[in-house]
N, C-alpha and C. Protein backbone atom coordinates (compact mmCIF):
# COMPACT_ATOMS: atom_id res chain seq x y z
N UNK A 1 -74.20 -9.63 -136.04
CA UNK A 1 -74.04 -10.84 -135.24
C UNK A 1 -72.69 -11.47 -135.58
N UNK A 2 -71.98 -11.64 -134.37
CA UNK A 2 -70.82 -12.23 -135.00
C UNK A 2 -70.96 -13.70 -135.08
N UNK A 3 -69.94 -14.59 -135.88
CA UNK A 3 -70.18 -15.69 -137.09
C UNK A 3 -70.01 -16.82 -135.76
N UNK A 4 -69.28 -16.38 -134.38
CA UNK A 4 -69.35 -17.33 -133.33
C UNK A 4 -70.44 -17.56 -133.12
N UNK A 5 -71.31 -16.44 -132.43
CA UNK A 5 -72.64 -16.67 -132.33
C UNK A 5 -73.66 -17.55 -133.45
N UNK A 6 -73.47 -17.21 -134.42
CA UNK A 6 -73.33 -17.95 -135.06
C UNK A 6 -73.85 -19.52 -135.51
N UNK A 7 -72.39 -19.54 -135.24
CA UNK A 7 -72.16 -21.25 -135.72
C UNK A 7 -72.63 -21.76 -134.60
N UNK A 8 -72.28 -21.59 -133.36
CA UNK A 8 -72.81 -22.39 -132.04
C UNK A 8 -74.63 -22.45 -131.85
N UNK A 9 -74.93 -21.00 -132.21
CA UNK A 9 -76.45 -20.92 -132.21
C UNK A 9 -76.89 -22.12 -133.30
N UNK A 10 -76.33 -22.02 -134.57
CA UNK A 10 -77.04 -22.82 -135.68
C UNK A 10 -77.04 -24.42 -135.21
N UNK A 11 -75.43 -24.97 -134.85
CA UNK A 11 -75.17 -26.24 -134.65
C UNK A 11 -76.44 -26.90 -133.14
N UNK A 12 -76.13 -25.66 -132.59
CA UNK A 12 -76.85 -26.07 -131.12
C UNK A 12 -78.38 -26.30 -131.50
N UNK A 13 -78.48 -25.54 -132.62
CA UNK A 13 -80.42 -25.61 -132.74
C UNK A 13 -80.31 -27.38 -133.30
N UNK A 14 -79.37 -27.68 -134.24
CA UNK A 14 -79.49 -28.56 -134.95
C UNK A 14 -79.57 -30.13 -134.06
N UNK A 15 -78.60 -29.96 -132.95
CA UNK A 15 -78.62 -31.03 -131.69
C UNK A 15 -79.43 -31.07 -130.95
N UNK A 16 -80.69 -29.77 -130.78
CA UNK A 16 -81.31 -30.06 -130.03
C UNK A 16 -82.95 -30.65 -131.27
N UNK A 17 -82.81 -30.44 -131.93
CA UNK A 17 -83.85 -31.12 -133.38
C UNK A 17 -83.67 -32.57 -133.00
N UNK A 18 -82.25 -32.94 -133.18
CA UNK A 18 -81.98 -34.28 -133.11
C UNK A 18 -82.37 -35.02 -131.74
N UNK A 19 -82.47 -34.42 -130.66
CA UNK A 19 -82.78 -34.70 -129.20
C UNK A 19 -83.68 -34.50 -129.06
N UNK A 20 -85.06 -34.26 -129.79
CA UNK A 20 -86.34 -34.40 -129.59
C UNK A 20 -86.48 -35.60 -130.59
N UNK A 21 -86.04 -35.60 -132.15
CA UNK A 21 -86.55 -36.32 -132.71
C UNK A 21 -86.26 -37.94 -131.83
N UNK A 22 -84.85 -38.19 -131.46
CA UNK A 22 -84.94 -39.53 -130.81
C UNK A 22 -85.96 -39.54 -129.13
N UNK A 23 -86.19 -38.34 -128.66
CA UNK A 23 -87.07 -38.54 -127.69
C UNK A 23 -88.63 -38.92 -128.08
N UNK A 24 -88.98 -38.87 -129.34
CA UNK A 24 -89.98 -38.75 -130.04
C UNK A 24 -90.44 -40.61 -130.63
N UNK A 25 -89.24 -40.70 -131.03
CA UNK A 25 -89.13 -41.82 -132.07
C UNK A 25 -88.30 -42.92 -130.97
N UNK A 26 -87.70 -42.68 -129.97
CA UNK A 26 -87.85 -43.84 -129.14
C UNK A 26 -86.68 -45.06 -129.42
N UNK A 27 -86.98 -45.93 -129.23
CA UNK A 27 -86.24 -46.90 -129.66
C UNK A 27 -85.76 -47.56 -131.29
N UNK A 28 -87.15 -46.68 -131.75
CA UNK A 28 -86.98 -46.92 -133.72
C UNK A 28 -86.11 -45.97 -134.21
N UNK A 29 -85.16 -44.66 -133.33
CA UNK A 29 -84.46 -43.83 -133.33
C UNK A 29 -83.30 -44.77 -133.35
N UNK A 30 -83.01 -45.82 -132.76
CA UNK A 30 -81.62 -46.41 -132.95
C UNK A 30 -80.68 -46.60 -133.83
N UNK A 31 -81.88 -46.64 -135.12
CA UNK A 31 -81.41 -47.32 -136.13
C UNK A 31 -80.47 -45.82 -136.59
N UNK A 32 -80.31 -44.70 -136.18
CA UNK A 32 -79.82 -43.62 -136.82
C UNK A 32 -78.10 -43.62 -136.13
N UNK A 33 -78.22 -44.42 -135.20
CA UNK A 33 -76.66 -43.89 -134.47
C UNK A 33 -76.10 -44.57 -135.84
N UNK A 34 -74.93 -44.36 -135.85
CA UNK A 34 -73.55 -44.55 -136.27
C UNK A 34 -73.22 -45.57 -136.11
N UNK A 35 -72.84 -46.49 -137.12
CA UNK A 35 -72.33 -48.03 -137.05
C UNK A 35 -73.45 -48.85 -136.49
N UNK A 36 -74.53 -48.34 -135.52
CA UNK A 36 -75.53 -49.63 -135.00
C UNK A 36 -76.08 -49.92 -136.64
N UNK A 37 -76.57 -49.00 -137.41
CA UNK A 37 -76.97 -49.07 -138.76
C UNK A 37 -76.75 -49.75 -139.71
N UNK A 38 -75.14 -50.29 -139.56
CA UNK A 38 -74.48 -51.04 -140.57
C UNK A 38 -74.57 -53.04 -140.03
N UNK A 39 -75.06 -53.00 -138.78
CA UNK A 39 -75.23 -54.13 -138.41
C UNK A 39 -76.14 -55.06 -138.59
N UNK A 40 -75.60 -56.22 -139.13
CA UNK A 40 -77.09 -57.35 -139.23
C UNK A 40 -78.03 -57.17 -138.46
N UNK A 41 -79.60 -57.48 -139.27
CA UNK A 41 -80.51 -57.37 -138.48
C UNK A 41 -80.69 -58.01 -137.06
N UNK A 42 -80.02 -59.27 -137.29
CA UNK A 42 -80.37 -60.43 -136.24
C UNK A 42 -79.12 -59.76 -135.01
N UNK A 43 -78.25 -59.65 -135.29
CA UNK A 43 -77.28 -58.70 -134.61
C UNK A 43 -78.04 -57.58 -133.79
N UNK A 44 -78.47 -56.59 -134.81
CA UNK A 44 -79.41 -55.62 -133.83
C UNK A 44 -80.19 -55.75 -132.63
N UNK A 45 -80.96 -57.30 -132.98
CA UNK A 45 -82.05 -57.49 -132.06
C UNK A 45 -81.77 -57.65 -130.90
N UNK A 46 -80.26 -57.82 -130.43
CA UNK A 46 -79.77 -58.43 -129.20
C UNK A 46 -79.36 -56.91 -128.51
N UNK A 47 -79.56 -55.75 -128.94
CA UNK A 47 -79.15 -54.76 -127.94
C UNK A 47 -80.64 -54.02 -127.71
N UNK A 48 -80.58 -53.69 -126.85
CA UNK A 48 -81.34 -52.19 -126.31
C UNK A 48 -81.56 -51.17 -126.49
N UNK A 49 -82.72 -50.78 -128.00
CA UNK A 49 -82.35 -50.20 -128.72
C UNK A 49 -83.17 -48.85 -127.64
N UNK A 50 -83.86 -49.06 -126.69
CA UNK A 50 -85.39 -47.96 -126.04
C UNK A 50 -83.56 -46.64 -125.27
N UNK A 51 -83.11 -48.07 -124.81
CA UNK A 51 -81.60 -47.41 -123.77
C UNK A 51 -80.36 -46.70 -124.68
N UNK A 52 -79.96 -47.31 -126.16
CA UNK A 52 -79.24 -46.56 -126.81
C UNK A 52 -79.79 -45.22 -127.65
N UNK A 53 -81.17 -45.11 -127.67
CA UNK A 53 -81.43 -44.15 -128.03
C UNK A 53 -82.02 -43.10 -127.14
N UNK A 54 -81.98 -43.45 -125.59
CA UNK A 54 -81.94 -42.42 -124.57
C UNK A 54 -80.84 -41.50 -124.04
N UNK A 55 -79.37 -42.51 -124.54
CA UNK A 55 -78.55 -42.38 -124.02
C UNK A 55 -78.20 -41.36 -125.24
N UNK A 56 -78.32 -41.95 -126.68
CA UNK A 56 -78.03 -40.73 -127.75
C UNK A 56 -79.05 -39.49 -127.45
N UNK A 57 -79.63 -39.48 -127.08
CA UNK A 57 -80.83 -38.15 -126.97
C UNK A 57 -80.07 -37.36 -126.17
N UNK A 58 -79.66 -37.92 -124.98
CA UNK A 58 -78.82 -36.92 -123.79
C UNK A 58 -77.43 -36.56 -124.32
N UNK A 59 -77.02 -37.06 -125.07
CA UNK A 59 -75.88 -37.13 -125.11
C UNK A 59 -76.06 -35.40 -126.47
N UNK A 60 -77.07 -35.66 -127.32
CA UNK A 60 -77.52 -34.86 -128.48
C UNK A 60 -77.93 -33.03 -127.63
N UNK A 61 -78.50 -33.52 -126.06
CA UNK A 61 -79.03 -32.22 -125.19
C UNK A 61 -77.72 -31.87 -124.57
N UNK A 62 -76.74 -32.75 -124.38
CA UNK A 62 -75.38 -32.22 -123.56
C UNK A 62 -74.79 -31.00 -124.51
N UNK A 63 -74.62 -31.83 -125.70
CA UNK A 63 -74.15 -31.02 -126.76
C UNK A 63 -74.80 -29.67 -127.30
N UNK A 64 -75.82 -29.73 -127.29
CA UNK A 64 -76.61 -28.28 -127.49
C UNK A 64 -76.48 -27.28 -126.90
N UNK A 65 -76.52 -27.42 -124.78
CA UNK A 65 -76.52 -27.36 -123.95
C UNK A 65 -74.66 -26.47 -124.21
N UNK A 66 -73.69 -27.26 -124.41
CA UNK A 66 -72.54 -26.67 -124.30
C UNK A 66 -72.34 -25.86 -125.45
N UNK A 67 -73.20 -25.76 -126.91
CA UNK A 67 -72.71 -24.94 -128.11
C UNK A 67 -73.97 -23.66 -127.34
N UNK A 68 -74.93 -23.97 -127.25
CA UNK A 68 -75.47 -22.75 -126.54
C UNK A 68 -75.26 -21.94 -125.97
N UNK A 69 -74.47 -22.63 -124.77
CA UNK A 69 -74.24 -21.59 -123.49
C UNK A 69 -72.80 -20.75 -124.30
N UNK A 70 -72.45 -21.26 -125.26
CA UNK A 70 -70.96 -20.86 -125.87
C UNK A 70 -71.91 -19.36 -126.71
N UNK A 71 -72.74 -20.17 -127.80
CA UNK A 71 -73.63 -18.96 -128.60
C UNK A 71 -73.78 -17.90 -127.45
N UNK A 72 -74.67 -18.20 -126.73
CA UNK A 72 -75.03 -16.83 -125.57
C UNK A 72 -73.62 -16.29 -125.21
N UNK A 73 -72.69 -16.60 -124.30
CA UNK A 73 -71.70 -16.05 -123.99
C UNK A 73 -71.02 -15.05 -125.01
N UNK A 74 -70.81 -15.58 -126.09
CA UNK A 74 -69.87 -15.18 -127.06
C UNK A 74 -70.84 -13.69 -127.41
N UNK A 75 -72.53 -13.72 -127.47
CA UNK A 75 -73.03 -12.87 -127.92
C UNK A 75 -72.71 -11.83 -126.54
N UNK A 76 -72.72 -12.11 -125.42
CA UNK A 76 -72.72 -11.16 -124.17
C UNK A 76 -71.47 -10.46 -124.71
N UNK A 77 -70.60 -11.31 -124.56
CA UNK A 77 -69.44 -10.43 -124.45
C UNK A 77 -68.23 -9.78 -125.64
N UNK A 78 -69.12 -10.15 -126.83
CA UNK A 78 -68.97 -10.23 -128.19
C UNK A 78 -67.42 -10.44 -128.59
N UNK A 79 -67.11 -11.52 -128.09
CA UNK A 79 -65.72 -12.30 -128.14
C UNK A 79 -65.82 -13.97 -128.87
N UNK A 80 -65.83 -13.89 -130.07
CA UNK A 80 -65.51 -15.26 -130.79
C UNK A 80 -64.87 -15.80 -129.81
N UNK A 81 -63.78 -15.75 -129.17
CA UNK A 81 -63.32 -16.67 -128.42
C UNK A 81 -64.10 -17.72 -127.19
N UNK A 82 -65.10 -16.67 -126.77
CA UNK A 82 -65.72 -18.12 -126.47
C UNK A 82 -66.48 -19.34 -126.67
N UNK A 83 -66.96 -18.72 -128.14
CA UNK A 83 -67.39 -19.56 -129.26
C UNK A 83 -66.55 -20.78 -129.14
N UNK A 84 -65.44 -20.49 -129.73
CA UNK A 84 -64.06 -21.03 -130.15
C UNK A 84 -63.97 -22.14 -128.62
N UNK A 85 -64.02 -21.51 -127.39
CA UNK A 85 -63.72 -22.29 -126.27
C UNK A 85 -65.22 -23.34 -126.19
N UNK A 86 -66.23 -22.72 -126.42
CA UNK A 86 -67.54 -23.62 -126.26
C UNK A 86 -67.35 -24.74 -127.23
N UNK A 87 -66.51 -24.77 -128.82
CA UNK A 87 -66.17 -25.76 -129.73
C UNK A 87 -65.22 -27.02 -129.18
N UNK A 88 -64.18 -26.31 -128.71
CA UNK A 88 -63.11 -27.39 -128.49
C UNK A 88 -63.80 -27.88 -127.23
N UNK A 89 -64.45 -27.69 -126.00
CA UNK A 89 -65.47 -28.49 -124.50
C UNK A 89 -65.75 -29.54 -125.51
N UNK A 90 -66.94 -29.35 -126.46
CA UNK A 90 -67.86 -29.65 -127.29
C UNK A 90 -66.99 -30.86 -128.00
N UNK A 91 -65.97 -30.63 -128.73
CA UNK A 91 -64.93 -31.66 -129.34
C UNK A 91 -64.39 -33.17 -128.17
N UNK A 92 -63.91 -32.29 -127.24
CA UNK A 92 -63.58 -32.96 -126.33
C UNK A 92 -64.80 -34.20 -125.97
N UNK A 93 -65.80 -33.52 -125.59
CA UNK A 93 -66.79 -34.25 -125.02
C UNK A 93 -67.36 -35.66 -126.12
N UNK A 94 -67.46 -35.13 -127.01
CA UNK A 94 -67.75 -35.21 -128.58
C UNK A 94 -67.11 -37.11 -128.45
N UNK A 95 -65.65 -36.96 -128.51
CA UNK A 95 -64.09 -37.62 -128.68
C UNK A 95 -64.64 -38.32 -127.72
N UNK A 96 -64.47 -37.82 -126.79
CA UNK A 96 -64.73 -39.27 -125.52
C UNK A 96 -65.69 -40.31 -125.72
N UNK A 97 -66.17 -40.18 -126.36
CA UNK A 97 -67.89 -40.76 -126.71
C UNK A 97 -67.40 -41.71 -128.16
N UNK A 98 -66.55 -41.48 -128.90
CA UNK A 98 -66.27 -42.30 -130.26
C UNK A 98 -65.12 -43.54 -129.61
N UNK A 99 -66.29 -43.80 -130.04
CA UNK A 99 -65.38 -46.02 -130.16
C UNK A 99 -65.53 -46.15 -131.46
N UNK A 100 -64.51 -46.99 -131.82
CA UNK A 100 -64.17 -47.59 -133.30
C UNK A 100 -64.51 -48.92 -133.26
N UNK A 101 -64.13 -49.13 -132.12
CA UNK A 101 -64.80 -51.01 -131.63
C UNK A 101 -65.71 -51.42 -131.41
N UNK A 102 -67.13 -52.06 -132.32
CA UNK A 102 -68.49 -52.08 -132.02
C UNK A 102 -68.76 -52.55 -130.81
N UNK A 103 -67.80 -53.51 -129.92
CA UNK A 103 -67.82 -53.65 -129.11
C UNK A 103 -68.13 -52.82 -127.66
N UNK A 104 -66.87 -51.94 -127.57
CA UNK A 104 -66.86 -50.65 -127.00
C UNK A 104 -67.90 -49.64 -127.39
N UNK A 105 -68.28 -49.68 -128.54
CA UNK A 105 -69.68 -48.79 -128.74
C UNK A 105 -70.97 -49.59 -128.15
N UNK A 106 -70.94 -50.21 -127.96
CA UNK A 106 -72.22 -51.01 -127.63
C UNK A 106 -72.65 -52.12 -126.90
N UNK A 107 -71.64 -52.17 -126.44
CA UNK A 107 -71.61 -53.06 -125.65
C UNK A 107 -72.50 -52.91 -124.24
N UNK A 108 -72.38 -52.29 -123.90
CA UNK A 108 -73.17 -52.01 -122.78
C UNK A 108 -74.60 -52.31 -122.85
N UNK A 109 -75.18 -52.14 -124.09
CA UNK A 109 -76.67 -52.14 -124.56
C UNK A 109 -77.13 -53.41 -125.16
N UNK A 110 -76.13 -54.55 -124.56
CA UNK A 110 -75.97 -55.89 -124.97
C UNK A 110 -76.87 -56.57 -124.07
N UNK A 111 -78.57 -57.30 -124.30
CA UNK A 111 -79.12 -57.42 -123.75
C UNK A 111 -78.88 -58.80 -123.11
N UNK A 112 -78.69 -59.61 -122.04
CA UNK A 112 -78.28 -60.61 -121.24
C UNK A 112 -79.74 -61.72 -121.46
């Protein structure tokens, strides 16, 4: 098996673990994103936690979804390189999605 197959198979199993567990666990899944974690409690209470952790679930199946189809490919045609191409989609997609500004991270899930 080559090590593309691989890494995309292993990572992809691992995102899609994570995309059941928040489909599972719901809105008490929130508390796992990134930076919502580090925020005062009373802070927390004002976002949407049922919607940020739907939106992380899909976002956890996109990602699986693109290291997968990379794992399979790469095994068809036994070319690391598309491993390699299924990583950097995956990065890209990844990048677009990171805010540094809690604002910009979360804002949206700012309940009115």
């Amino acid at each position: 098996m080559d090590s593309g197959v691989a890494m995309c198979g292993t990572v992809s199993m691992i995102f899609f673990g994570m995309a059941i567990l928040f489909t599972f666990l719901k809105g008490k899944a929130a508390i796992l994103i990134a930076g919502f974690n580090t925020m005062p409690k009373e802070q927390r209470e004002q976002y949407d936690r049922e919607r940020m952790s739907k939106d992380q679930r899909n976002a956890f199946l996109l990602w699986a979804v693109i290291l997968g189809i990379g794992s399979i490919l790469s095994y068809l045609t036994s070319s690391r390189n598309v491993a390699i191409a299924a990583g950097v989609i995956w990065l890209i997609v990844f990048f677009r999605d990171v805010h540094l500004d809690e604002e910009k991270a979360f804002g949206k899930y700012k309940m009115k």
